[in-house]
Structure formats: C-alpha cells, structure tokens
Protein backbone atom coordinates (compact mmCIF):
# COMPACT_ATOMS: atom_id res chain seq x y z
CA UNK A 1 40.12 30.88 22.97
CA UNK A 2 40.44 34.78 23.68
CA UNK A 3 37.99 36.72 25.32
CA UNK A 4 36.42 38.17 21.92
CA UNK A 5 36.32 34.58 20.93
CA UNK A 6 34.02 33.91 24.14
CA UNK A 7 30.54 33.43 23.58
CA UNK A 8 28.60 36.35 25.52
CA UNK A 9 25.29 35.72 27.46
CA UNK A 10 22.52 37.76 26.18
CA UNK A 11 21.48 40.72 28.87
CA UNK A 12 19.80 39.68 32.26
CA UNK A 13 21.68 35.87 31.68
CA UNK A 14 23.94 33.80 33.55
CA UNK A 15 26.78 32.40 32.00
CA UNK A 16 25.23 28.58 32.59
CA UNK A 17 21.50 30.00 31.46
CA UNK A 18 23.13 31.51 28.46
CA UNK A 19 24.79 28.20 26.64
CA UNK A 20 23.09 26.95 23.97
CA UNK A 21 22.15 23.54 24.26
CA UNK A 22 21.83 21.95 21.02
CA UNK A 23 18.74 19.54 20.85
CA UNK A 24 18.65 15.79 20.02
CA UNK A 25 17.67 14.95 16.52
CA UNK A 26 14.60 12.41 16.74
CA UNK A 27 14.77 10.81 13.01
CA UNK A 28 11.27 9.82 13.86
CA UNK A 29 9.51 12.80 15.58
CA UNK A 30 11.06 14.74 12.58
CA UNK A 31 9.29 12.40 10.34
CA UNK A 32 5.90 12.11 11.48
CA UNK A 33 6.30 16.33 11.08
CA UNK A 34 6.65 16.73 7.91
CA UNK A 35 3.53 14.25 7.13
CA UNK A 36 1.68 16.13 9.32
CA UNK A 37 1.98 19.44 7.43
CA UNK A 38 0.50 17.30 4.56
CA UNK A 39 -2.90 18.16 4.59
CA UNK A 40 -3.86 16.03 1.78
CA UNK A 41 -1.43 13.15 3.19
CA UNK A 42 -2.85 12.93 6.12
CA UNK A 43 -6.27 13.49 5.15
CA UNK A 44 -5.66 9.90 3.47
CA UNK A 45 -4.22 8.38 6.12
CA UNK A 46 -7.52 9.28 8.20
CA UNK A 47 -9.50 7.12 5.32
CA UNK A 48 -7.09 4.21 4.98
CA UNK A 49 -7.32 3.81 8.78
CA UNK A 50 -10.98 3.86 8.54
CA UNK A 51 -10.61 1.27 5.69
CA UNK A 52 -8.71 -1.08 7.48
CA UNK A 53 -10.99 -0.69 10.87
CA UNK A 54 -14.72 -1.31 8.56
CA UNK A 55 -12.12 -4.39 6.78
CA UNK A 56 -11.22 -5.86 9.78
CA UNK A 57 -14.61 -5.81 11.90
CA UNK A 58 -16.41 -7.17 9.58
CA UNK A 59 -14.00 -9.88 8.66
CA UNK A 60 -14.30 -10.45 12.54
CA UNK A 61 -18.19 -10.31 12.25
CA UNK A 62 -17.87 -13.01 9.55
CA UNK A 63 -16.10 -15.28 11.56
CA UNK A 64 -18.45 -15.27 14.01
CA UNK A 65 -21.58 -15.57 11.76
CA UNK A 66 -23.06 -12.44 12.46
CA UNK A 67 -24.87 -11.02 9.78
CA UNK A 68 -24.82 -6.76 10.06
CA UNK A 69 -26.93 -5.07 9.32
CA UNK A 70 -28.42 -7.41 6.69
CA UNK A 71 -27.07 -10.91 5.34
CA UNK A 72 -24.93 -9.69 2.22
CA UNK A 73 -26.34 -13.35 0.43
CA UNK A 74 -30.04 -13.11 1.54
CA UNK A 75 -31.93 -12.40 -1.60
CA UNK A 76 -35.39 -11.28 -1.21
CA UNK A 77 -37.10 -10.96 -4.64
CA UNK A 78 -39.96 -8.42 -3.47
CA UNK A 79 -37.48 -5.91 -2.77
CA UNK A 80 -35.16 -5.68 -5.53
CA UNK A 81 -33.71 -3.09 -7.41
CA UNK A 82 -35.19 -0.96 -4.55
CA UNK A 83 -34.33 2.61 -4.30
CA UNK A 84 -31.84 4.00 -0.84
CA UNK A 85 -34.23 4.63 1.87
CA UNK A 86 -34.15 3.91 5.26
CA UNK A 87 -34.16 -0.17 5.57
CA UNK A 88 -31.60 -0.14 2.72
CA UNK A 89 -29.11 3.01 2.88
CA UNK A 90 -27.84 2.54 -0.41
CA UNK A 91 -30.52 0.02 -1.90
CA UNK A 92 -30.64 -3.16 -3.24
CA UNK A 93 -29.19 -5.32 -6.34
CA UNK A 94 -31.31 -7.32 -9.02
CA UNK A 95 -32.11 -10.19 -6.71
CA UNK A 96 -33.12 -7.91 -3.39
CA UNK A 97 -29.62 -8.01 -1.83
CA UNK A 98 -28.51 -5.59 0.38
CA UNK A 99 -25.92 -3.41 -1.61
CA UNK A 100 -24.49 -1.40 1.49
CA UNK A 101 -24.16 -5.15 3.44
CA UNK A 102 -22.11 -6.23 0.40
CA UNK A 103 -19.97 -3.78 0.11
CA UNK A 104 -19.00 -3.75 3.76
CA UNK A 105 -18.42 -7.29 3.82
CA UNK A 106 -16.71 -6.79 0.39
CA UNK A 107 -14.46 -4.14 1.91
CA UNK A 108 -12.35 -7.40 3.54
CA UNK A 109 -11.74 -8.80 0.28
CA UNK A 110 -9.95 -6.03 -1.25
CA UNK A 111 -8.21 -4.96 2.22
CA UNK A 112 -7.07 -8.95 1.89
CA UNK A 113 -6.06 -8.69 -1.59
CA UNK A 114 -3.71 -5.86 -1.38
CA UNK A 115 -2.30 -6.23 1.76
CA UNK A 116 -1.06 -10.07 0.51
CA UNK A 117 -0.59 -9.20 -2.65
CA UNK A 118 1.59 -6.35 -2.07
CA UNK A 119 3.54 -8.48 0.88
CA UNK A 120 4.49 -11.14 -1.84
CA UNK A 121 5.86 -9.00 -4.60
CA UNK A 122 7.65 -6.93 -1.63
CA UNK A 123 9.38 -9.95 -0.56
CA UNK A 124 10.39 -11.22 -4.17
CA UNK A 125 11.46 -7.65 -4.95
CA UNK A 126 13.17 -7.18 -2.18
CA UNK A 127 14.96 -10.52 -2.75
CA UNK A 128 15.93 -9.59 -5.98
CA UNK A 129 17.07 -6.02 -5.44
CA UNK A 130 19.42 -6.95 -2.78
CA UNK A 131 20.93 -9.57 -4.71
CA UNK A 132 21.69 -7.67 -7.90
CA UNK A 133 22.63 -4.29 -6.09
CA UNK A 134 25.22 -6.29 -3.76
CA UNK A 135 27.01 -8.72 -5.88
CA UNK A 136 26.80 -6.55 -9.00
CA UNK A 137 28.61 -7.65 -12.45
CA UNK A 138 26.93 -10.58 -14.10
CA UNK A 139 24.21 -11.04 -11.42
CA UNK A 140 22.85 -7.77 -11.44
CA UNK A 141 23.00 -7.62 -15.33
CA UNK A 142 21.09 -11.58 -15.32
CA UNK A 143 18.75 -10.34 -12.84
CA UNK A 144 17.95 -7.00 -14.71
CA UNK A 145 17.43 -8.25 -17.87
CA UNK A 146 14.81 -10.70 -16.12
CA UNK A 147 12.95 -7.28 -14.81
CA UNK A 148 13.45 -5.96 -18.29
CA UNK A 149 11.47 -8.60 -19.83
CA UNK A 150 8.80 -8.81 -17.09
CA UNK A 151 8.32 -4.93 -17.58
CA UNK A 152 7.82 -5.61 -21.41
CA UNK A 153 4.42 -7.07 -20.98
CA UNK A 154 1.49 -4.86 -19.91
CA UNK A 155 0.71 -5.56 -16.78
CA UNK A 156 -3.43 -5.99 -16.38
CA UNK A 157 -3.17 -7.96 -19.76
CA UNK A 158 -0.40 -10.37 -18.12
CA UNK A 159 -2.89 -10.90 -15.23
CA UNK A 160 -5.43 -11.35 -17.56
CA UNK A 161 -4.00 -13.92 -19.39
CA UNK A 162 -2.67 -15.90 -16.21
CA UNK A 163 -5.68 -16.33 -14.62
CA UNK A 164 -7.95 -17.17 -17.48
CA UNK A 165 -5.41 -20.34 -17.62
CA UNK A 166 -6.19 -20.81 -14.09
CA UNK A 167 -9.16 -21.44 -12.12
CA UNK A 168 -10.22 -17.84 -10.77
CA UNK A 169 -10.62 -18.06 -7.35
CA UNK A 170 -9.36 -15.42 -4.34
CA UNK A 171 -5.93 -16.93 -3.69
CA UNK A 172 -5.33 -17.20 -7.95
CA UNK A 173 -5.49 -13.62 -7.94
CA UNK A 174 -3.76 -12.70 -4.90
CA UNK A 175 -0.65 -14.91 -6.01
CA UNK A 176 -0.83 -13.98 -9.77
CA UNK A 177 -1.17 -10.10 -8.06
CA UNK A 178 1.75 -10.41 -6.05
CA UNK A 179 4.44 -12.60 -8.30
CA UNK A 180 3.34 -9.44 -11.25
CA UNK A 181 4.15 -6.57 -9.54
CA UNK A 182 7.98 -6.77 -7.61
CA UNK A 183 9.84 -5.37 -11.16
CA UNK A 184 9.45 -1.82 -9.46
CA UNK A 185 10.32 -2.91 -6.25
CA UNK A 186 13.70 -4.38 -7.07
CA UNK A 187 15.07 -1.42 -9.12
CA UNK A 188 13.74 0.28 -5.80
CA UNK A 189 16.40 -1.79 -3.72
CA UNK A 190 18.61 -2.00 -6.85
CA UNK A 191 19.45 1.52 -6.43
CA UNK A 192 19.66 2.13 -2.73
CA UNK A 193 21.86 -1.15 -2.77
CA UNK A 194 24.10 0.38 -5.20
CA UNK A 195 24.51 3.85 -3.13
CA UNK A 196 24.88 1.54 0.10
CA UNK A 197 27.48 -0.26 -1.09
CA UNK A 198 30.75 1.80 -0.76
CA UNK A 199 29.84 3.15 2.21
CA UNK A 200 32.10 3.21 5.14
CA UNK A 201 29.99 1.14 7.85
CA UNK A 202 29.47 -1.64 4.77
CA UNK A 203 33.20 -2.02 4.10
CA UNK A 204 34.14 -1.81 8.39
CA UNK A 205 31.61 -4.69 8.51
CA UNK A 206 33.37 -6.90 5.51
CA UNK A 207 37.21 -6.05 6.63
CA UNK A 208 35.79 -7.18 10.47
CA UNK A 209 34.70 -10.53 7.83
CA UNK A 210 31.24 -10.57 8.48
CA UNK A 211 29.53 -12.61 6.07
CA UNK A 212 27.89 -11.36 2.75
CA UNK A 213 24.53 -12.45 4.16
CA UNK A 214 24.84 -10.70 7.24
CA UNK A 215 26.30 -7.10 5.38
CA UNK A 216 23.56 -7.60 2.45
CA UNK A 217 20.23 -8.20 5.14
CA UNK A 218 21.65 -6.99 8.24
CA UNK A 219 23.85 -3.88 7.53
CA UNK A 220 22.50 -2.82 3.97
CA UNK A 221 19.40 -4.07 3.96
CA UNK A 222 17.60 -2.02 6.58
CA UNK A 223 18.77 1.28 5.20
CA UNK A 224 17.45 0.44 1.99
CA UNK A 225 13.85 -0.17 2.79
CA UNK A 226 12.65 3.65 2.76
CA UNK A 227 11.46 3.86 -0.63
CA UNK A 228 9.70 0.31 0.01
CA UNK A 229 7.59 1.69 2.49
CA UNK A 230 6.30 4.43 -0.28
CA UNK A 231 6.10 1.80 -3.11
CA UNK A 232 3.90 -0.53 -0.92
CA UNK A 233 1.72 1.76 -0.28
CA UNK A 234 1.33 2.49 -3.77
CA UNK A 235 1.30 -1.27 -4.70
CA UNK A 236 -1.86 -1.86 -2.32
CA UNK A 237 -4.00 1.08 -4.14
CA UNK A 238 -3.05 -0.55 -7.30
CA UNK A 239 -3.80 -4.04 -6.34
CA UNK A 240 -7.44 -3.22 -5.29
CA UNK A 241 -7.92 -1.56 -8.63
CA UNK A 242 -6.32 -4.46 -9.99
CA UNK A 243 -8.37 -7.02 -8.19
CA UNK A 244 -11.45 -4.94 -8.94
CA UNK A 245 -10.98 -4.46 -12.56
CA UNK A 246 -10.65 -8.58 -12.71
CA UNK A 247 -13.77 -9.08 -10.58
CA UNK A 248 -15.77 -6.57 -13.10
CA UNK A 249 -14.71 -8.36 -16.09
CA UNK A 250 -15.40 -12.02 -14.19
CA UNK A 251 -12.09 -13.30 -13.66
CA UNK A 252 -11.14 -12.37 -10.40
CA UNK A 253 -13.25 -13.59 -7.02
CA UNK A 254 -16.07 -15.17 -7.98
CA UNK A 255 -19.73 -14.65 -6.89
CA UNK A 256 -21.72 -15.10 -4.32
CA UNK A 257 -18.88 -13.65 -2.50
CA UNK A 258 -18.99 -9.96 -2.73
CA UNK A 259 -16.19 -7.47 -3.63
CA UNK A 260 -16.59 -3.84 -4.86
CA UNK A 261 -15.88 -5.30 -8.83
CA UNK A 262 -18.57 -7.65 -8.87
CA UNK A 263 -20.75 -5.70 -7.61
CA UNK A 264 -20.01 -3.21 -10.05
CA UNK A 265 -20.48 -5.37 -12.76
CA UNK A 266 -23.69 -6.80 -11.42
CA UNK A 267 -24.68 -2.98 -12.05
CA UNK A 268 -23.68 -2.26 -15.36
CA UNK A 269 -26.56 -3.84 -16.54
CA UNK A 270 -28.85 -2.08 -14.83
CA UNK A 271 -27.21 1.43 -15.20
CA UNK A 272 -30.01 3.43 -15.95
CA UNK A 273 -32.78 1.82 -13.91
CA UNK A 274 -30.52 1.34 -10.61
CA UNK A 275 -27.69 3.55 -10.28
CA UNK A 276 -27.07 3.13 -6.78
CA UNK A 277 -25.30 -0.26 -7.90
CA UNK A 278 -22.71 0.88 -10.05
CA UNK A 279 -22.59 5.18 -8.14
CA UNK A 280 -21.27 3.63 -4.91
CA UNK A 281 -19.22 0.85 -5.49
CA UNK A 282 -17.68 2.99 -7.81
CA UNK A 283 -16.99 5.71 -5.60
CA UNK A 284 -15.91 3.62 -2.72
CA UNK A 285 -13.05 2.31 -5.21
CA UNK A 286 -12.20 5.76 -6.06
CA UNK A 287 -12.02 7.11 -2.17
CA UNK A 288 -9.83 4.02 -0.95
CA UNK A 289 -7.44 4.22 -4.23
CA UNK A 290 -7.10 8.00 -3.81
CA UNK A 291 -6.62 7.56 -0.69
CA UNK A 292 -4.00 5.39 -0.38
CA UNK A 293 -2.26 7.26 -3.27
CA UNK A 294 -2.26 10.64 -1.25
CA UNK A 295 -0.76 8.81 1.88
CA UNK A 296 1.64 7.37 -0.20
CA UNK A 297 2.94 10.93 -1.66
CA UNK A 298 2.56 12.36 1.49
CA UNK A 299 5.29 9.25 2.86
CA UNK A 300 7.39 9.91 -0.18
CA UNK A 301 7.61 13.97 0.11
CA UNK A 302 8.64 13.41 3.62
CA UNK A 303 11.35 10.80 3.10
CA UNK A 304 12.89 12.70 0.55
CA UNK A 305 12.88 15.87 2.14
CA UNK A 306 16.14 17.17 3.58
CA UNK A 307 16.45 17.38 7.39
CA UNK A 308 17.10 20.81 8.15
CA UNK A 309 16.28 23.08 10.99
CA UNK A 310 12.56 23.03 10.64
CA UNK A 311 12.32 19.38 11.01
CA UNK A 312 13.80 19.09 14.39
C-alpha cells in the first residue's frame, strides 16, 4: 500500500485514535430497533402485554377461589340490568351479574384459546412445510394439493360445521381452531424451505452425511421460522375472533362460563335497554384483535426490512 493509499487521521488524531473500528452487528439489538420506531407496533405490544398480565392473574385468582372484585356467577336479581356506577363499573347482565367480573375472568378464556390454538396449527404447519419444501417432487405436490383443498372451504363455516357435529365444549373449539388454520403456515415454511435448500451450509451439512432429519429440523429449520413468528401472531388475533364469533352464535364455550362472545350475545337482546352488555365486550374484542394485528405488522415490517447502516 503507498503512502496516498494510507488512510490519514483526521487533524488533532493519533494514528491508533484515528482507525476506524467497525462495530459488531447485534442481529437482535438491530431488531428490537426497528420495532421500536413503530409507534403503532409497539403501542400494541403495550396492550397485548397487558392482556396476557389481566389473563393470567385472574386465571391464577381462579385457581385459588378468589372471587375479584365480584363472583362473575353470582346472580343477584334486584340488581340487574343495572346501569355503570360505582359498585358495578360497567354494570350488570339480565340476571344481576357483574359484567366487568365476567369479562375479566373471560379474558383467560380467549388468552387460552389462541395461544393453544395457534400452538397446534403452528406445529402441524410447521410439520408440513418442512416436509414438502425439503423432499420436494411428489411430496410437496401430495402435500400441496392437501392445503389446496383445505383452503377451498371457508374457514368460519368449516368450524361451524365441525363443531355442531361435536359436543361444544372449550377443548372442541380449541382443537377444531388449531387443526383449521396451519394451510397458511405451511406455504409459510414451504417457501423459506425452498430458498433454504440450495444453500451452501445445507449442502456442507449433507456431503459431511448428516441425516435428512437433522439438515431439515436442525440446519433448515431454524432459519425458516421468521415469518412463523409474524403469522402466529396473526393466528392468535384471529382465533379470539374466531372463538368469539362461535361463542355469540352458541357453539363455542358454553355458559355459565364467561367469554367476551357470550357475553355479547347475552346482550343482543337487550341492545337498546342495556348497552353496556354488548358496548364493552365489543370493544374489548376490538382493542385485543387490533392489537395483536398492529404488533404483528410491526414484527413483519421489521423482519423484512433490510439491515443497513441505520439498524446497527
């Protein structure tokens, strides 16, 4: 290297103070900055968090048969269809139940059903993906054309129709949830399989003869499982909807055990007279789905986004 080929030290520099040191790339750090400049993405974070916390104390509450702040089954007849006020924050149903006791106990069911729910079809779709994007040729066309056909039928209608055959109960739905919605999930893996294949670490790890199992969940696997994270977020907004549009219509968890649906529909007949029954059920539906929906775009824009300079 000559000496106009030397890099020069900026004015009032060593030599050893003026080398630039090139920074580490955290993969991580990187990622949880570009979330964080989503406003909206984090701002739904911040409410699935709070979901899960309410979800999870009071399924701890219930477990140790404490009642807070009113029993969600106690029906007292005097005081139904009572306006919010201060014994009652958000009132009380047609039989003098406490509506905001139900819904906070209720908040467990759907935290249970989508969290399940979404962990079953992951697993089958993830199954599935792997399979067909790895071995390729006639399994990947057998196991597409079984997606194909599973994506023919409407979804809430399939679920519909599978658990009016069945007894509806919470683990009916949860199941018939789950094994209904890993079509998207497996194209998903499909794909990144696909791209993962002829890479160069994949093909060092078959000529070394590691075994397909090991190169499919070990190697390939793993690097595959980004867009998962975004579609299971997804999946768990859409499985509470789901679960509550099946409560509403009385085939999903069955009363007296509350969720936000059949509450809901316990309101619908008393629309105009009580509208604190259907109003906040309603909205806490629409504030967890949203929610949920914005953390999952926010994980999506972020994984897709190209590391450059402003991410380390």
């Amino acid at each position: 290297m000559t000496d106009q080929q030397r890099p020069v030290p900026e004015a009032g520099l060593s030599a050893e103070e003026g080398k630039i040191t090139a920074r580490p790339y955290r993969p991580v750090r990187a990622f949880c900055r570009r979330v964080a400049r989503n406003k909206l993405a984090v701002a739904g974070g911040l409410v699935v968090i709070l979901f899960f916390v309410v979800a999870v104390s009071f399924w701890l509450l219930s477990l140790a048969d404490v009642r807070w702040p009113h029993d969600p089954d106690a029906t007292q007849v005097e005081a139904k269809l009572s306006s919010p006020s201060r014994s009652h924050p958000l009132g009380t149903d047609h039989l003098g139940r406490d509506v905001l006791s139900r819904m906070l106990h209720g908040s467990r069911i759907s935290l249970t059903v989508g969290f399940v729910a979404v962990g079953v079809s992951v697993v089958l779709g993830v199954l599935v993906g792997s399979v067909a994007g790895y071995f390729g040729r006639w399994v990947d066309m057998l196991l597409m054309r079984c997606v194909d056909v599973m994506m023919c039928f409407p979804r809430f209608f399939l679920v519909l129709t599978v658990v009016a055959l069945l007894k509806p109960n919470f683990w009916n739905v949860i199941l018939v949830i789950g094994l209904t919605g890993w079509t998207g999930t497996s194209r998903l893996v499909r794909a990144e399989m696909l791209s993962l294949r002829a890479r160069d670490f994949v093909v060092a790890a078959e000529a070394l003869g590691a075994r397909r199992r090991r190169v499919m969940f070990v190697h390939m696997l793993p690097n595959a499982l980004a867009p998962v994270l975004v579609s299971a977020t997804l999946g768990v907004a859409g499985a509470i909807l789901l679960e509550s549009g099946l409560s509403f219509l009385g085939f999903g968890v069955q009363p007296p055990r509350p969720t936000w649906g059949n509450i809901l529909a316990d309101g619908r007949l008393y629309i105009l007279d009580a509208w604190w029954m259907t109003l906040f059920p309603g909205l806490a539906i629409l504030v967890t789905v949203l929610a949920f929906n914005l953390f999952g775009e926010g994980l999506r824009d972020a994984l897709s986004a190209r590391r450059g300079p402003e991410s380390r």
